[in-house]
N, C-alpha and C. Protein backbone atom coordinates (compact mmCIF):
# COMPACT_ATOMS: atom_id res chain seq x y z
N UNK A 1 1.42 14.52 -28.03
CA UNK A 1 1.84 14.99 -26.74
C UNK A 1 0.65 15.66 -26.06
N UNK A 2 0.36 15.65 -24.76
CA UNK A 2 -0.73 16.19 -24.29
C UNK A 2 0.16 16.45 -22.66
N UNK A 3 -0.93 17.41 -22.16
CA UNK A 3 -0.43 18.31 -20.84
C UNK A 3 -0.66 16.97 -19.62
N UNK A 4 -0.10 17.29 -18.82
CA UNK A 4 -0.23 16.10 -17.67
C UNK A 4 0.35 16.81 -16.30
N UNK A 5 -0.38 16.18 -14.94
CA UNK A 5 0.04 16.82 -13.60
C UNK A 5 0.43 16.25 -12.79
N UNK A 6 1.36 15.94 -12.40
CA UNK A 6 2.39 15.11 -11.74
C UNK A 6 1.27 15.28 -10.72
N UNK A 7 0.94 13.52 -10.06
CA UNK A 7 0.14 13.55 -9.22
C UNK A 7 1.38 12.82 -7.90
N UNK A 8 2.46 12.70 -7.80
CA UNK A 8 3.87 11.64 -7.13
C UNK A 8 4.39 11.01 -7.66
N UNK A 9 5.44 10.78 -6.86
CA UNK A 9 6.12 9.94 -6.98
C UNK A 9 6.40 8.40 -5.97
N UNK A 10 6.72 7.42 -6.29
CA UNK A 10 6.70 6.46 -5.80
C UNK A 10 8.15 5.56 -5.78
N UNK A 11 8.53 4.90 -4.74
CA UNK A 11 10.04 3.85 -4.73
C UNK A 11 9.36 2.53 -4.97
N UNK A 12 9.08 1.79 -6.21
CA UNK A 12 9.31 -0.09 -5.83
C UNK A 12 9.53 -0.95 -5.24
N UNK A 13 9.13 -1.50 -4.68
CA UNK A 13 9.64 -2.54 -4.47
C UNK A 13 11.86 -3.34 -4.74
N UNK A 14 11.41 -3.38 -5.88
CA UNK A 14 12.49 -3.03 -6.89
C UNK A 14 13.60 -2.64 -6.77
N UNK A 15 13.44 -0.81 -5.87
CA UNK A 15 14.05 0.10 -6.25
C UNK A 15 14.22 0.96 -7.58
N UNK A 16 13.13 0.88 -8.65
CA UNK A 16 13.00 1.89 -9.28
C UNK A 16 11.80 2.92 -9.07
N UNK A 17 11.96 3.95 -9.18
CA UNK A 17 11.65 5.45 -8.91
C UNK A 17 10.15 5.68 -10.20
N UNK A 18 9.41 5.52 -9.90
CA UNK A 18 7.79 5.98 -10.85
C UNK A 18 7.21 6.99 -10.82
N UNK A 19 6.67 7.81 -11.92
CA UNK A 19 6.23 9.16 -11.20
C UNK A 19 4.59 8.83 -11.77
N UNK A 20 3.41 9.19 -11.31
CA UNK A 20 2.06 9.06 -11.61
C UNK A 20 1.74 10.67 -11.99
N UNK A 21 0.73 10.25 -13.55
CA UNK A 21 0.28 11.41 -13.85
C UNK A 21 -0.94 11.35 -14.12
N UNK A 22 -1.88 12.68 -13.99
CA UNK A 22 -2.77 12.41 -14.66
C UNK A 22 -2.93 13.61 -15.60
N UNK A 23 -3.83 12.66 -17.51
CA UNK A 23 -3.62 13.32 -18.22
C UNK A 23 -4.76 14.31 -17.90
N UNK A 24 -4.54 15.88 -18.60
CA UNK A 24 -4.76 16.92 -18.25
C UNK A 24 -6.54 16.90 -18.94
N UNK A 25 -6.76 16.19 -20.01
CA UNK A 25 -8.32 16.03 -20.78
C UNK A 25 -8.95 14.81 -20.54
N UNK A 26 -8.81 13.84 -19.25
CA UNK A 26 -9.04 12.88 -19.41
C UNK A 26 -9.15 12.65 -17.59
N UNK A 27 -9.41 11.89 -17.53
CA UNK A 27 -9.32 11.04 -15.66
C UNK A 27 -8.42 10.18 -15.72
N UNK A 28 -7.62 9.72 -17.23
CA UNK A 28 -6.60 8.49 -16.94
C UNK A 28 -5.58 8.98 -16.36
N UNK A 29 -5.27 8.22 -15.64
CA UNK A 29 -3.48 8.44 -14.38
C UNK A 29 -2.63 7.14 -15.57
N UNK A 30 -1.20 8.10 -15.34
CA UNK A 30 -0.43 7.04 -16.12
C UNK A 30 0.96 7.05 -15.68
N UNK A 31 1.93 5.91 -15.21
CA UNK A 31 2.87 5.71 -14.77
C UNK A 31 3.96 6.03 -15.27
N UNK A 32 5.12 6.39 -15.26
CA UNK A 32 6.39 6.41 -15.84
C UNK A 32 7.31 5.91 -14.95
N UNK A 33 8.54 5.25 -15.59
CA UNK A 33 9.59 4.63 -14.51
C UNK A 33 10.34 6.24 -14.87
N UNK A 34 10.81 6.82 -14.08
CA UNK A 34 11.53 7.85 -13.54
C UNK A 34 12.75 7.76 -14.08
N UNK A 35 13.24 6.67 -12.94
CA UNK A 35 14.43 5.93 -12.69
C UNK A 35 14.96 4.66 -12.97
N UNK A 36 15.19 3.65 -13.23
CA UNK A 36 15.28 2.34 -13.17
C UNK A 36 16.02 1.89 -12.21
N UNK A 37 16.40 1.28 -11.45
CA UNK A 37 17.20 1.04 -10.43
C UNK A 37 18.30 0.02 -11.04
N UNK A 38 19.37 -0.28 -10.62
CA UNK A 38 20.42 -0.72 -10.74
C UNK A 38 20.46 -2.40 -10.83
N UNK A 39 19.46 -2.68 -10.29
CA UNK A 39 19.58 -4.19 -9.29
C UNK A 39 18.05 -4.35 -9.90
N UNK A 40 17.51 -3.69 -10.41
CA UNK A 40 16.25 -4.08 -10.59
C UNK A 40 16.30 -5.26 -12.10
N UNK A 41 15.61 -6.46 -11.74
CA UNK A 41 15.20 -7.19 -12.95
C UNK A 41 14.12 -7.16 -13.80
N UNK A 42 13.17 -6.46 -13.71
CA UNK A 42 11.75 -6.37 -14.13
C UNK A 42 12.17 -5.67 -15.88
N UNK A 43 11.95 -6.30 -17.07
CA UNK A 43 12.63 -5.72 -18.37
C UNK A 43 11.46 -4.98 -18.54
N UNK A 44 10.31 -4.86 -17.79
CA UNK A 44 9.52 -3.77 -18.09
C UNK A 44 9.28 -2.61 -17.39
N UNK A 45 10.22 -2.50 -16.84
CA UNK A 45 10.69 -1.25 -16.25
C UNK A 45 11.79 -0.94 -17.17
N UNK A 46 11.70 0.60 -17.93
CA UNK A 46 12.74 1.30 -18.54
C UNK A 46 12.03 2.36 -18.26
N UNK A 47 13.50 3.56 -18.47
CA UNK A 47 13.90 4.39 -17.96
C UNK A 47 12.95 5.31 -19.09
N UNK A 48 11.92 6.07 -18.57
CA UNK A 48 11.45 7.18 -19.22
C UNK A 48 10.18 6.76 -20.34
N UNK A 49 9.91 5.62 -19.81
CA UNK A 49 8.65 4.60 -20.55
C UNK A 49 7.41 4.20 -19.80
N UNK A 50 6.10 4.58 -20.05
CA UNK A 50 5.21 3.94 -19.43
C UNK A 50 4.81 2.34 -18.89
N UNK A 51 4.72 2.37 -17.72
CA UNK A 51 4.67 0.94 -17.13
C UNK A 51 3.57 0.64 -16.89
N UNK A 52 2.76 -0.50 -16.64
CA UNK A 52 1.15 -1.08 -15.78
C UNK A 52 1.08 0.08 -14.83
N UNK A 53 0.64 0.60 -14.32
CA UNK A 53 0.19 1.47 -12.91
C UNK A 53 -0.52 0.06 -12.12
N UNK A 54 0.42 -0.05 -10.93
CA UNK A 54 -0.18 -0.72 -9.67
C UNK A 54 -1.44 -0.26 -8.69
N UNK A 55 -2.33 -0.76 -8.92
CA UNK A 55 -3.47 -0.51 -8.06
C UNK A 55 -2.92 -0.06 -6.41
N UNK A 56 -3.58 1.04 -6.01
CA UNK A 56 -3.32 1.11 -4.30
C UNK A 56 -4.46 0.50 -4.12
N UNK A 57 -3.79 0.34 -2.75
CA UNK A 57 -5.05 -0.48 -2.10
C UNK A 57 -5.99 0.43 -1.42
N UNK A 58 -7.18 0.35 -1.53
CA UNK A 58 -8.17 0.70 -1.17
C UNK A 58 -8.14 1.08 0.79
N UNK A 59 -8.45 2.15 0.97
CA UNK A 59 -8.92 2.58 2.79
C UNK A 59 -9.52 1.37 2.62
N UNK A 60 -10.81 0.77 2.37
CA UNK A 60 -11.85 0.03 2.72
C UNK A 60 -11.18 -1.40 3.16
N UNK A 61 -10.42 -1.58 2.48
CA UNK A 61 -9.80 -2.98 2.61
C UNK A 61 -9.46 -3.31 4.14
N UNK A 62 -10.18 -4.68 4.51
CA UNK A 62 -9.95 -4.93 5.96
C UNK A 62 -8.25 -4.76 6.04
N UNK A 63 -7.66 -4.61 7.46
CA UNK A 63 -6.29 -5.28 7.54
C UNK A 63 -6.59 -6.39 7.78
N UNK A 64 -5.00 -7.27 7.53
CA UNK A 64 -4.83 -8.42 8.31
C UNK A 64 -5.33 -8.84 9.46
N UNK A 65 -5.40 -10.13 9.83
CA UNK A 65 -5.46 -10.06 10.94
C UNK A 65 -4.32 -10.67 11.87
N UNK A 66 -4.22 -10.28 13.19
CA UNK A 66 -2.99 -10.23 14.01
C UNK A 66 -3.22 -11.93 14.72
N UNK A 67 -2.04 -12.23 14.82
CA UNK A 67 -2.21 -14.24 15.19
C UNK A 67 -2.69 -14.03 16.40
N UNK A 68 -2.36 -13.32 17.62
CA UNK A 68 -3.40 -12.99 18.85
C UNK A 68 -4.62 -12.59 18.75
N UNK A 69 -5.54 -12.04 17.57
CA UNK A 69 -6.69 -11.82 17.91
C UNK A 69 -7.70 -12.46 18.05
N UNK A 70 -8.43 -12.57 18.62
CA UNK A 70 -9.56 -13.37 18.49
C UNK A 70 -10.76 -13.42 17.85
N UNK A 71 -10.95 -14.56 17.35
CA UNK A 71 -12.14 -14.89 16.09
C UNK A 71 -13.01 -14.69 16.48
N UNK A 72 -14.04 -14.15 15.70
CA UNK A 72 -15.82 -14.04 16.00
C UNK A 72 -15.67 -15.09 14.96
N UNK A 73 -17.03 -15.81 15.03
CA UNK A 73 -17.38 -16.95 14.10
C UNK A 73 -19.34 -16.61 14.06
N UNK A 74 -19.71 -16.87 12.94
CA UNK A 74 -21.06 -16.64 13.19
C UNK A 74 -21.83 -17.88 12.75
N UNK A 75 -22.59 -18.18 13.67
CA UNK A 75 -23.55 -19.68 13.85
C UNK A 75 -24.60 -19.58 13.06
């Protein structure tokens, strides 16, 4: 067992409930399903068990782009 600091919580996709921690001697962040949701199919989601942690996406990451905008193209 080791100390850990609830860094949030998060809703799925899904609808199950994740809380992110990070451990207290370490830089690793580690997921827990909270909750499981009702309707949720994913069998690797259980209730009070560590899951993959989903990458956020990065600020840096361009957005999309919008079907009206217009292309630069470079020659």
């Amino acid at each position: 067992m080791s100390i850990v600091k609830l860094l949030g919580f998060e809703t799925l996709g899904c609808g199950c409930v994740v809380g992110h921690y990070r451990d207290a001697g370490t830089v690793r962040v580690v997921t827990y399903v909270e909750e499981k949701a009702t309707t949720c199919g994913e069998p690797s989601h259980r209730r009070n068990h560590a899951t993959v942690s989903r990458r956020r996406r990065s600020s840096t990451t361009p957005a999309p782009e919008s079907p009206g905008a217009p292309r630069v193209s470079a020659r």
